[in-house]
Each structure stands twice: as structure tokens, then as C-alpha cells.
PDB file of N, CA and C in Angstrom:
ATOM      1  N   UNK A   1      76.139 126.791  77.585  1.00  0.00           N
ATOM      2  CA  UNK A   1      77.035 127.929  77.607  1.00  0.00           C
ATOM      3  C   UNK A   1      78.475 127.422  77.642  1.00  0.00           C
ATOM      4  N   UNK A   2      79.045 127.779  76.657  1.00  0.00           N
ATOM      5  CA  UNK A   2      80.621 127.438  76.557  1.00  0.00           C
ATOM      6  C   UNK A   2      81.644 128.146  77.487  1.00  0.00           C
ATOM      7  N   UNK A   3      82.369 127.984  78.548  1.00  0.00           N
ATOM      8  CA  UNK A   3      83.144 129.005  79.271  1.00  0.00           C
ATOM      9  C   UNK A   3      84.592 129.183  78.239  1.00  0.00           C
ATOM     10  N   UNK A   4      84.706 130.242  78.166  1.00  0.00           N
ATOM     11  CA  UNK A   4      86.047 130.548  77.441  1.00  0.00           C
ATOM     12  C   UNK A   4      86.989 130.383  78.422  1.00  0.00           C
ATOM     13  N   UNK A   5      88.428 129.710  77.817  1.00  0.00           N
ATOM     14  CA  UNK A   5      89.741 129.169  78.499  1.00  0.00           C
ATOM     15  C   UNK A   5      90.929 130.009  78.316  1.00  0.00           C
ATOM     16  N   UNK A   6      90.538 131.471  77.925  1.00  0.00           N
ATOM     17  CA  UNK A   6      91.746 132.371  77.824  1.00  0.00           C
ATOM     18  C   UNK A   6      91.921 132.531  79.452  1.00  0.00           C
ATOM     19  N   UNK A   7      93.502 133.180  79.605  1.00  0.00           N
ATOM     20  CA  UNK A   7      93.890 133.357  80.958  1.00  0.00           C
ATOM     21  C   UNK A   7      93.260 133.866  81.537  1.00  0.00           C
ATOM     22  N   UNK A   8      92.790 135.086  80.815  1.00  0.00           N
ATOM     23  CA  UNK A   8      91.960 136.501  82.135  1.00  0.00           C
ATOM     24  C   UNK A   8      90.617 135.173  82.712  1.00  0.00           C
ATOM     25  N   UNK A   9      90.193 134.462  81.494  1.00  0.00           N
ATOM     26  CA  UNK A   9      89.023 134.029  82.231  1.00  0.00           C
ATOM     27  C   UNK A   9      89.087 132.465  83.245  1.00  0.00           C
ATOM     28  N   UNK A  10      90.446 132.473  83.126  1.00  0.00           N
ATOM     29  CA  UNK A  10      90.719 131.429  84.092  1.00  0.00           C
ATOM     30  C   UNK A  10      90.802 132.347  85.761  1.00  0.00           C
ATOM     31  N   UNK A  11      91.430 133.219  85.205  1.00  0.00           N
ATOM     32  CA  UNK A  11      92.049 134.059  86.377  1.00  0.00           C
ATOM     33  C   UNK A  11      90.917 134.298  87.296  1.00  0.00           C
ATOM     34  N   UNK A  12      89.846 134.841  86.422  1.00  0.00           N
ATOM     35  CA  UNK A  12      88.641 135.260  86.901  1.00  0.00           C
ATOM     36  C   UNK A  12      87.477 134.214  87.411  1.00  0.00           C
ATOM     37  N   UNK A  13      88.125 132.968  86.777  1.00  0.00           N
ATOM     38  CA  UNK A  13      87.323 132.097  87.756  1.00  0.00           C
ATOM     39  C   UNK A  13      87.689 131.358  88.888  1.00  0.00           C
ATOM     40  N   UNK A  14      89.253 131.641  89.045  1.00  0.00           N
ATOM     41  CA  UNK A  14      89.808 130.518  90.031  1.00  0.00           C
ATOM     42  C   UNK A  14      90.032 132.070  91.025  1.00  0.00           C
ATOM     43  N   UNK A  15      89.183 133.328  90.705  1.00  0.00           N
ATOM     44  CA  UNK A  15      89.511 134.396  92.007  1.00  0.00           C
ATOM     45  C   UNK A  15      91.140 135.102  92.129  1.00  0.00           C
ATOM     46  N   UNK A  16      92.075 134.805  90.677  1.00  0.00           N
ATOM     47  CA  UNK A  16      93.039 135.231  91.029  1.00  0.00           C
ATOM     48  C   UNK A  16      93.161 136.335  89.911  1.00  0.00           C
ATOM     49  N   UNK A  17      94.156 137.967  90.295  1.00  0.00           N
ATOM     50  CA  UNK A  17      94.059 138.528  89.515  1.00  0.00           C
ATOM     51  C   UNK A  17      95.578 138.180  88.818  1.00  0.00           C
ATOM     52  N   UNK A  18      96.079 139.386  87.939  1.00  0.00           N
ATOM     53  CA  UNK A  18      97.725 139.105  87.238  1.00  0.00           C
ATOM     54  C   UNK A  18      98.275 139.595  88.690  1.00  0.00           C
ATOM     55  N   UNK A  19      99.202 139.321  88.552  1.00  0.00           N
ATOM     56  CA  UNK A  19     100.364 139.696  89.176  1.00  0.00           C
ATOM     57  C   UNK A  19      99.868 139.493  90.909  1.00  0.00           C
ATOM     58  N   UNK A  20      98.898 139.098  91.071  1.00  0.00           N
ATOM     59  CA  UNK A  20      98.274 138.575  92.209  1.00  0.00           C
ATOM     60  C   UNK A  20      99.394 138.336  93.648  1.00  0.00           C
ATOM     61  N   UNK A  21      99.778 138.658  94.824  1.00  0.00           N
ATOM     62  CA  UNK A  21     100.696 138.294  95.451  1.00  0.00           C
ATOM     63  C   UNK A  21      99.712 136.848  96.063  1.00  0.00           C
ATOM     64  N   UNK A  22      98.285 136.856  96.265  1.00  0.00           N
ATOM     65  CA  UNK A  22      98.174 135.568  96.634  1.00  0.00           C
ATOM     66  C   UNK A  22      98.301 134.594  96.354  1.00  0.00           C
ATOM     67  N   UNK A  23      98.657 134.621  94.920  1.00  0.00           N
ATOM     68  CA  UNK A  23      98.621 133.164  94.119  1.00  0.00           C
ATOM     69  C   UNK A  23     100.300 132.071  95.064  1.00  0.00           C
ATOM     70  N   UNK A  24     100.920 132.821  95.239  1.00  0.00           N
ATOM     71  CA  UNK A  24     101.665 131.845  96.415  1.00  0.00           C
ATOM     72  C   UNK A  24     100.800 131.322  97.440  1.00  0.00           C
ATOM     73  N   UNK A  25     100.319 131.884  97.933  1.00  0.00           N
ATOM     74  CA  UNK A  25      99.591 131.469  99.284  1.00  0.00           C
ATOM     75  C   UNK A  25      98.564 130.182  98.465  1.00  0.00           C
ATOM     76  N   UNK A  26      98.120 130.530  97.441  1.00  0.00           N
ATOM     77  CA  UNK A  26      97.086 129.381  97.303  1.00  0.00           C
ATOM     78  C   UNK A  26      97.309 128.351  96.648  1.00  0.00           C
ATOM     79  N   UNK A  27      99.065 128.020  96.054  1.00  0.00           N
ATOM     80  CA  UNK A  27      99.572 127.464  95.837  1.00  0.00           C
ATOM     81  C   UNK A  27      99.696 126.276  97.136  1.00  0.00           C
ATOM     82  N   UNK A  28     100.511 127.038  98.070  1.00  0.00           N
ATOM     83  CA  UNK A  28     100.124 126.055  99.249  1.00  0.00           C
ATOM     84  C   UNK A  28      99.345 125.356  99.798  1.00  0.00           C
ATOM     85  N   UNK A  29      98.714 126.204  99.788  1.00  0.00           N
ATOM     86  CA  UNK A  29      97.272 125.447 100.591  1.00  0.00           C
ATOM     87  C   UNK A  29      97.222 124.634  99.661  1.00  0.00           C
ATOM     88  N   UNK A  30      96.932 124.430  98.138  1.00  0.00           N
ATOM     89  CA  UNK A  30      96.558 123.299  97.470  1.00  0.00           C
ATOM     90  C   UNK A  30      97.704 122.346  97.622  1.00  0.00           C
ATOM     91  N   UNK A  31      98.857 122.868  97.716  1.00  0.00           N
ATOM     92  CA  UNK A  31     100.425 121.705  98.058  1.00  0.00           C
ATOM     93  C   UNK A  31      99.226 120.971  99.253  1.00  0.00           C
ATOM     94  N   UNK A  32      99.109 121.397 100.777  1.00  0.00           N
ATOM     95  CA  UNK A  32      98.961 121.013 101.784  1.00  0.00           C
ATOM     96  C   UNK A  32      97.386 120.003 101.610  1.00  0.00           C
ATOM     97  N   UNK A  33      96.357 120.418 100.451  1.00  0.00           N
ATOM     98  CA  UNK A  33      95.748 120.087 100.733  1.00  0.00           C
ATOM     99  C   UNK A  33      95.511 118.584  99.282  1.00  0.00           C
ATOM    100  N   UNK A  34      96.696 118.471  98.808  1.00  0.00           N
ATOM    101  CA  UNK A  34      96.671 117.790  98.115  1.00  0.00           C
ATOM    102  C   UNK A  34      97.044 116.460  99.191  1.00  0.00           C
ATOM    103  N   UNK A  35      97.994 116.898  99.925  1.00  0.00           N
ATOM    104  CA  UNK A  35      98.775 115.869 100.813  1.00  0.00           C
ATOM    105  C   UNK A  35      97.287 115.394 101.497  1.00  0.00           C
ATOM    106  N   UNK A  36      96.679 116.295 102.452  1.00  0.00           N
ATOM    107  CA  UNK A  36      95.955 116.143 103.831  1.00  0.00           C
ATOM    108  C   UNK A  36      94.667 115.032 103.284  1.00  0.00           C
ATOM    109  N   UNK A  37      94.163 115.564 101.834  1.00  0.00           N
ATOM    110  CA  UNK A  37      92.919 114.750 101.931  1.00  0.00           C
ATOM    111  C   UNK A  37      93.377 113.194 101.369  1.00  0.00           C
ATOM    112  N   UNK A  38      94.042 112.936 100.904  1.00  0.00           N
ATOM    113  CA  UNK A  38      94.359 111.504 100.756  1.00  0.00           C
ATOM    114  C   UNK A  38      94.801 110.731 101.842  1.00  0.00           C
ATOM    115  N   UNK A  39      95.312 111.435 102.634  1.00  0.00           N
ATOM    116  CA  UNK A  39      95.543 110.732 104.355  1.00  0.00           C
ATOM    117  C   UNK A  39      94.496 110.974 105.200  1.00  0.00           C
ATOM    118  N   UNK A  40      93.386 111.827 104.654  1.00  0.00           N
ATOM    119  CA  UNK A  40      91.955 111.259 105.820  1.00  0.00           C
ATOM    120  C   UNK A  40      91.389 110.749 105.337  1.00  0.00           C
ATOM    121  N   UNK A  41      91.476 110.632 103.867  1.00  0.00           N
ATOM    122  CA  UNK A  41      90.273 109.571 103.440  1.00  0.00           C
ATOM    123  C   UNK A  41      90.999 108.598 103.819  1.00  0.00           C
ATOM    124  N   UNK A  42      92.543 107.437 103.917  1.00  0.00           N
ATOM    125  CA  UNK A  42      92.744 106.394 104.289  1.00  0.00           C
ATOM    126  C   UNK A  42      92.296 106.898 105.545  1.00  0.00           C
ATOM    127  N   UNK A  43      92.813 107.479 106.705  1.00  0.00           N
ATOM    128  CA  UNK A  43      92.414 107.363 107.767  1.00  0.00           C
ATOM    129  C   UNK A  43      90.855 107.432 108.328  1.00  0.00           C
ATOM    130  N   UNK A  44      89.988 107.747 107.693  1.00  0.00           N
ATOM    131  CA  UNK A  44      88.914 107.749 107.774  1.00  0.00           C
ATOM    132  C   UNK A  44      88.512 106.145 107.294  1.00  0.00           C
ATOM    133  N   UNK A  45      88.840 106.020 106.508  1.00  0.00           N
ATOM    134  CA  UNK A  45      88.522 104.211 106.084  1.00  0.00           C
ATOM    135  C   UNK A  45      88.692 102.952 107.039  1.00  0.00           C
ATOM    136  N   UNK A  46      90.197 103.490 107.493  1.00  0.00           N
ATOM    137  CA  UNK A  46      90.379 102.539 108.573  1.00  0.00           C
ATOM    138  C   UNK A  46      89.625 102.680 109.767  1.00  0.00           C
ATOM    139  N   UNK A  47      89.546 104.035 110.043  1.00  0.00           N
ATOM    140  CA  UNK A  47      88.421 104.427 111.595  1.00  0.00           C
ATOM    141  C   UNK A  47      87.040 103.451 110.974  1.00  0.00           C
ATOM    142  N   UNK A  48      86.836 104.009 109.994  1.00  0.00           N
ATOM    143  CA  UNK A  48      85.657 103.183 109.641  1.00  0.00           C
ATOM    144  C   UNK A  48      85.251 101.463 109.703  1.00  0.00           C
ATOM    145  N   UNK A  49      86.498 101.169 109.288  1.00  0.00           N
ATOM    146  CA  UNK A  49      86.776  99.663 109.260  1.00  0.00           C
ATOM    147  C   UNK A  49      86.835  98.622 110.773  1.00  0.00           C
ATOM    148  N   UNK A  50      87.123  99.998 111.201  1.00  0.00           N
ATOM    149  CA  UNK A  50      87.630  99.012 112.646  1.00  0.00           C
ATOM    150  C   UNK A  50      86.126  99.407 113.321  1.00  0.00           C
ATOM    151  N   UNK A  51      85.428 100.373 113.177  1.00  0.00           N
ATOM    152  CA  UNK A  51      83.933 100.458 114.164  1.00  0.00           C
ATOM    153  C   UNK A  51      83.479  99.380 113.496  1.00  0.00           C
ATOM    154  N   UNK A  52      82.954  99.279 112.371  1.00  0.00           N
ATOM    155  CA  UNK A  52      82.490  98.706 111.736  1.00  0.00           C
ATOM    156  C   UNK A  52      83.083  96.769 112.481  1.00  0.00           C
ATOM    157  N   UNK A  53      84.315  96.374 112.227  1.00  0.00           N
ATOM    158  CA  UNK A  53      84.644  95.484 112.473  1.00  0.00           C
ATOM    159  C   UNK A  53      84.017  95.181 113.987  1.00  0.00           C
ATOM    160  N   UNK A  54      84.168  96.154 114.890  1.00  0.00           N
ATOM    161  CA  UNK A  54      83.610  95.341 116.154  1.00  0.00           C
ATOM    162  C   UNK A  54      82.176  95.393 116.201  1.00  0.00           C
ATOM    163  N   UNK A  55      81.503  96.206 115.721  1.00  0.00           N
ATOM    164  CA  UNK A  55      79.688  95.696 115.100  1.00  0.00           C
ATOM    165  C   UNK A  55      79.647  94.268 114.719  1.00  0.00           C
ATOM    166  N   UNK A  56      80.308  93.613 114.358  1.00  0.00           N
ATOM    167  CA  UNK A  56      80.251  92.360 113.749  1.00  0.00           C
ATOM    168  C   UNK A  56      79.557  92.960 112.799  1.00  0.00           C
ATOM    169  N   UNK A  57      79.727  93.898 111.709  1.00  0.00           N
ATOM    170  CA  UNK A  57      79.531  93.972 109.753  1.00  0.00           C
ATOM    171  C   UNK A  57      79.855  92.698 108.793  1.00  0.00           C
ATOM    172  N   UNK A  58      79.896  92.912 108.115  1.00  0.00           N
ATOM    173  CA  UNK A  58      79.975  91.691 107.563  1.00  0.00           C
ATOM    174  C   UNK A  58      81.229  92.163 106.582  1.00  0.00           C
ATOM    175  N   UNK A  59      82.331  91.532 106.173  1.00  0.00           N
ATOM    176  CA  UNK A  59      83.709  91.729 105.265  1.00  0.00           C
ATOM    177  C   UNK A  59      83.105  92.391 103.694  1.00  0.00           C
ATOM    178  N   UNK A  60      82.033  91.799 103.230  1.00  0.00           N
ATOM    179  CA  UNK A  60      81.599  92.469 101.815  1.00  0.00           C
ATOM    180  C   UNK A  60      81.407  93.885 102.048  1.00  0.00           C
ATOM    181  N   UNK A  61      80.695  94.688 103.095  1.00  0.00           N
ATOM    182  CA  UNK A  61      79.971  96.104 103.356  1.00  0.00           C
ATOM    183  C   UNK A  61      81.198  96.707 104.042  1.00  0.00           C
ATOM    184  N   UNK A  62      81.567  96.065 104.705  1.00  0.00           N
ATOM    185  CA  UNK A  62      83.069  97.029 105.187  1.00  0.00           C
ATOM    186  C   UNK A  62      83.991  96.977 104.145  1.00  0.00           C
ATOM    187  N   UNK A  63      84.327  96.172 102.876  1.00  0.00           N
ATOM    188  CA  UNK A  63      85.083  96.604 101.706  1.00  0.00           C
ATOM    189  C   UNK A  63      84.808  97.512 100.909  1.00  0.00           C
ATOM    190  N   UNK A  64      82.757  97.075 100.746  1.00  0.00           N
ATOM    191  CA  UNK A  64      82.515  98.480  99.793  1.00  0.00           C
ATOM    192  C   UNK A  64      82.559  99.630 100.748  1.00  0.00           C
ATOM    193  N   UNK A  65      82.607  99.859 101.797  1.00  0.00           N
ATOM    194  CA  UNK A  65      82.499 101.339 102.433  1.00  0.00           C
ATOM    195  C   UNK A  65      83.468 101.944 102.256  1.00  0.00           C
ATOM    196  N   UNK A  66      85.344 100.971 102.554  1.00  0.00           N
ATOM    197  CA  UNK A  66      86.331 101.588 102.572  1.00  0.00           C
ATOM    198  C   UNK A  66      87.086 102.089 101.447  1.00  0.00           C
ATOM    199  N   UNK A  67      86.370 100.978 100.099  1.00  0.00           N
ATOM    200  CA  UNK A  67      86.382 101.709  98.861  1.00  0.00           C
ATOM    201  C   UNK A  67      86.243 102.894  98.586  1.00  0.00           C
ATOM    202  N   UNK A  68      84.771 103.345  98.912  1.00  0.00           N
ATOM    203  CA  UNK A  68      83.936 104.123  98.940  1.00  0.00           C
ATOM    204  C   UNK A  68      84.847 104.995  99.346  1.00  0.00           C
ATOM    205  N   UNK A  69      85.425 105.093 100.740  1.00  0.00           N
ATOM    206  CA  UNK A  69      86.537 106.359 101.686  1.00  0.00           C
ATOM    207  C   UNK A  69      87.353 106.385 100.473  1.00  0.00           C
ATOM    208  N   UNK A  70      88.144 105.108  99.531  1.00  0.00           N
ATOM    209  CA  UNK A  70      89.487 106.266  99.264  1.00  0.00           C
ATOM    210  C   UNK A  70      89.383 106.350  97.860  1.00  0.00           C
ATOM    211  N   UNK A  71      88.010 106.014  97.231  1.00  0.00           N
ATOM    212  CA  UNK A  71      87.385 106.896  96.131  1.00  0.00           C
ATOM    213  C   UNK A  71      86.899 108.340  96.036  1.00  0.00           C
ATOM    214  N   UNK A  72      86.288 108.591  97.294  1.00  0.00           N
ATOM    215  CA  UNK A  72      85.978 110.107  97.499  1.00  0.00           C
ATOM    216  C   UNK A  72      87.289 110.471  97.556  1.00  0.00           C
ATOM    217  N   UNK A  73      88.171 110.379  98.590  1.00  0.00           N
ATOM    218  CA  UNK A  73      89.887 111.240  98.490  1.00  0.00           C
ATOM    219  C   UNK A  73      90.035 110.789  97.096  1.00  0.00           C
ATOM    220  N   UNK A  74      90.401 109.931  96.246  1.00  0.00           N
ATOM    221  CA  UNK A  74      90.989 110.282  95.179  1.00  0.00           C
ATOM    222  C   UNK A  74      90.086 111.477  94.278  1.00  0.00           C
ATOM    223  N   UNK A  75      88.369 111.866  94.079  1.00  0.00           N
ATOM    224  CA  UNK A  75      88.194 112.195  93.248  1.00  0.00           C
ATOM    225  C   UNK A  75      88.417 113.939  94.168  1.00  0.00           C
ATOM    226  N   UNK A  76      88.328 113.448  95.502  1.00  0.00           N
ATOM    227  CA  UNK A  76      88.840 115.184  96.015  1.00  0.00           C
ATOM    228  C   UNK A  76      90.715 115.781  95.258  1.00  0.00           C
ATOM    229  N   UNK A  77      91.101 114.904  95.317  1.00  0.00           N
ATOM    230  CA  UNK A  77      92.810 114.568  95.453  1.00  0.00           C
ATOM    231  C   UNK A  77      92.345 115.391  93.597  1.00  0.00           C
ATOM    232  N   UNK A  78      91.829 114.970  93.251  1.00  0.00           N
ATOM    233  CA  UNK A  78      91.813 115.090  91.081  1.00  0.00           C
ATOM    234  C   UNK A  78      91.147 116.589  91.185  1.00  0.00           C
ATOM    235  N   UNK A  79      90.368 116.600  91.702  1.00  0.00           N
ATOM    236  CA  UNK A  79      89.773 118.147  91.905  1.00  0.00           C
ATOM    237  C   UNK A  79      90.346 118.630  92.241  1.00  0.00           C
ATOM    238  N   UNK A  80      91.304 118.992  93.163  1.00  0.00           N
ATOM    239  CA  UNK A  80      92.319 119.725  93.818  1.00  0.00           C
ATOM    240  C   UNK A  80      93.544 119.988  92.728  1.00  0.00           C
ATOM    241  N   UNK A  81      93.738 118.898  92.229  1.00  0.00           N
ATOM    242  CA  UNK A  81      94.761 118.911  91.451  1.00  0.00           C
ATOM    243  C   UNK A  81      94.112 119.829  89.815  1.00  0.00           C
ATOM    244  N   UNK A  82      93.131 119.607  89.656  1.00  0.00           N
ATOM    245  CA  UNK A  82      92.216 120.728  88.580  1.00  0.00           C
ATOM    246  C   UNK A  82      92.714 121.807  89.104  1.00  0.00           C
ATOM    247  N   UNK A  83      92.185 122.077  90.233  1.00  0.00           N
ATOM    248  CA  UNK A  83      92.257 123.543  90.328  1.00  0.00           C
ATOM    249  C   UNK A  83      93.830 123.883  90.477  1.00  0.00           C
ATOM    250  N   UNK A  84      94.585 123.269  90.935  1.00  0.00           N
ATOM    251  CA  UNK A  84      96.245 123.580  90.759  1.00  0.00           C
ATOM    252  C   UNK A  84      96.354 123.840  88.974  1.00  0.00           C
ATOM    253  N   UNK A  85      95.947 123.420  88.271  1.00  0.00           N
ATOM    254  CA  UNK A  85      96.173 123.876  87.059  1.00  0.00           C
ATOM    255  C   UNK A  85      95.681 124.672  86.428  1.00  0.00           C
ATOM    256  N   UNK A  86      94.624 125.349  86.369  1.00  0.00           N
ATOM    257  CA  UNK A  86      93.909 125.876  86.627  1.00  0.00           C
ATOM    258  C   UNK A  86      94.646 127.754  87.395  1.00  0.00           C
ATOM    259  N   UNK A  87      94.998 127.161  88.076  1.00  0.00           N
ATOM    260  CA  UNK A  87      95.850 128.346  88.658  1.00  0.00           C
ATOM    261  C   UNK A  87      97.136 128.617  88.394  1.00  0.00           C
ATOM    262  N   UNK A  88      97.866 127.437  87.918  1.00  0.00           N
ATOM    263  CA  UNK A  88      99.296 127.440  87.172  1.00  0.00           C
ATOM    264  C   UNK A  88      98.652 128.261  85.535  1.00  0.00           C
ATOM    265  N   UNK A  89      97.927 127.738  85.048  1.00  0.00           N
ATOM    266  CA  UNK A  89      97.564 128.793  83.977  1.00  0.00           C
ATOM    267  C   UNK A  89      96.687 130.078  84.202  1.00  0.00           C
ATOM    268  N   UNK A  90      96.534 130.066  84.739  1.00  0.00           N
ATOM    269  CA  UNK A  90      96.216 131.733  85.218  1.00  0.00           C
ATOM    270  C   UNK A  90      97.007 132.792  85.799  1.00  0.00           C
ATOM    271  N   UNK A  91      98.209 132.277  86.252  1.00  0.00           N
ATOM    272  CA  UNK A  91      99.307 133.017  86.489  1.00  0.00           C
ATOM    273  C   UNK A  91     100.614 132.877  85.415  1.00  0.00           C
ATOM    274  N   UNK A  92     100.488 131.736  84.663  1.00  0.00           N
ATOM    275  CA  UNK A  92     101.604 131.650  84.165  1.00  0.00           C
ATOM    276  C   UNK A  92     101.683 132.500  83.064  1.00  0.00           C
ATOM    277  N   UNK A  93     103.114 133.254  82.386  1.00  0.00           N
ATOM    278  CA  UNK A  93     102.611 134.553  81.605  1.00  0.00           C
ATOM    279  C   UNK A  93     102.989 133.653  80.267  1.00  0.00           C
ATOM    280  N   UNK A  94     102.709 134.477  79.268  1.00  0.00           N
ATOM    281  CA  UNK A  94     102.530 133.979  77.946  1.00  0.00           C
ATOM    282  C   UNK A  94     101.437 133.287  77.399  1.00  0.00           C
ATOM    283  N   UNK A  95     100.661 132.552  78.005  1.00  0.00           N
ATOM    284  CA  UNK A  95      99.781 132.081  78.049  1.00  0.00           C
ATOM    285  C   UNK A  95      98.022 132.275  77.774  1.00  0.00           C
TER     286      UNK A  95
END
């Protein structure tokens, strides 16, 4: 099934209508949440790194894990950023 990429049907999939007053509000939150998840996935890596470090882990499994942390934030960070566009064209007029 092909999804069509005209506005109404962006609009209608990212939950926003025209002239929508929320589309500010969810602008933000994606501002805020573009910031937040790339600073818990590092911070989550390092929490990780350091339990891990006093387990005596071994340096190979604590690299791939912390990889692992700021690969998930980046592919959250790219998704987030989808849907910011996603919503910039669903509000934006002419379009």
C-alpha cells in the first residue's frame, strides 16, 4: 500500500489539522525532545560504562554496549527529526 504525501495526508497522519493552534506546542516538544534524547542516550552510556567498569567487564563489551547507547539516541534523534518534517509540511501552506 502506497501512503499518499499530499499535505491533508500528512496532516492526518502526524494528528495535526490546518490551521491547528497545537502545531506550536508540538513543535516544542520535538525542539525539547530533540535536545533530551541525545543527552540520555550519552548519559545512559556512561551510567552504563561505569557499572559495567566496576563488574570488572571486559573493554570490548563495554564499547559495544556504549555504542549500542548512542546509536539508539541517534536513530531516536533521526526519527524525531522525521517527524519535525513531517509536521513542518503539514502546516506549511502552499504546499
Amino acid at each position: 500500500m502506497v501512503e499518499s504525501l499530499t499535505p491533508d495526508a500528512v496532516r492526518a497522519q502526524v494528528g495535526v489539522k490546518s490551521g491547528d493552534v497545537r502545531t506550536k506546542k508540538d513543535h516544542r516538544v520535538l525542539d525539547v525532545l530533540s535536545v533530551a534524547v541525545p543527552m540520555a542516550g550519552i548519559a545512559a552510556a556512561f551510567a552504563i560504562d561505569d557499572a559495567l567498569q566496576a563488574k570488572g567487564v571486559g573493554q570490548v563489551l563495554r564499547a559495544t554496549i556504549y555504542l549500542g547507547c548512542f546509536g539508539a539516541a541517534a536513530y531516536a534523534t533521526a526519527e524525531i527529526d522525521r517527524k519535525r518534517g513531517s509536521l513542518d509540511r503539514a502546516v506549511t501552506p502552499g504546499r
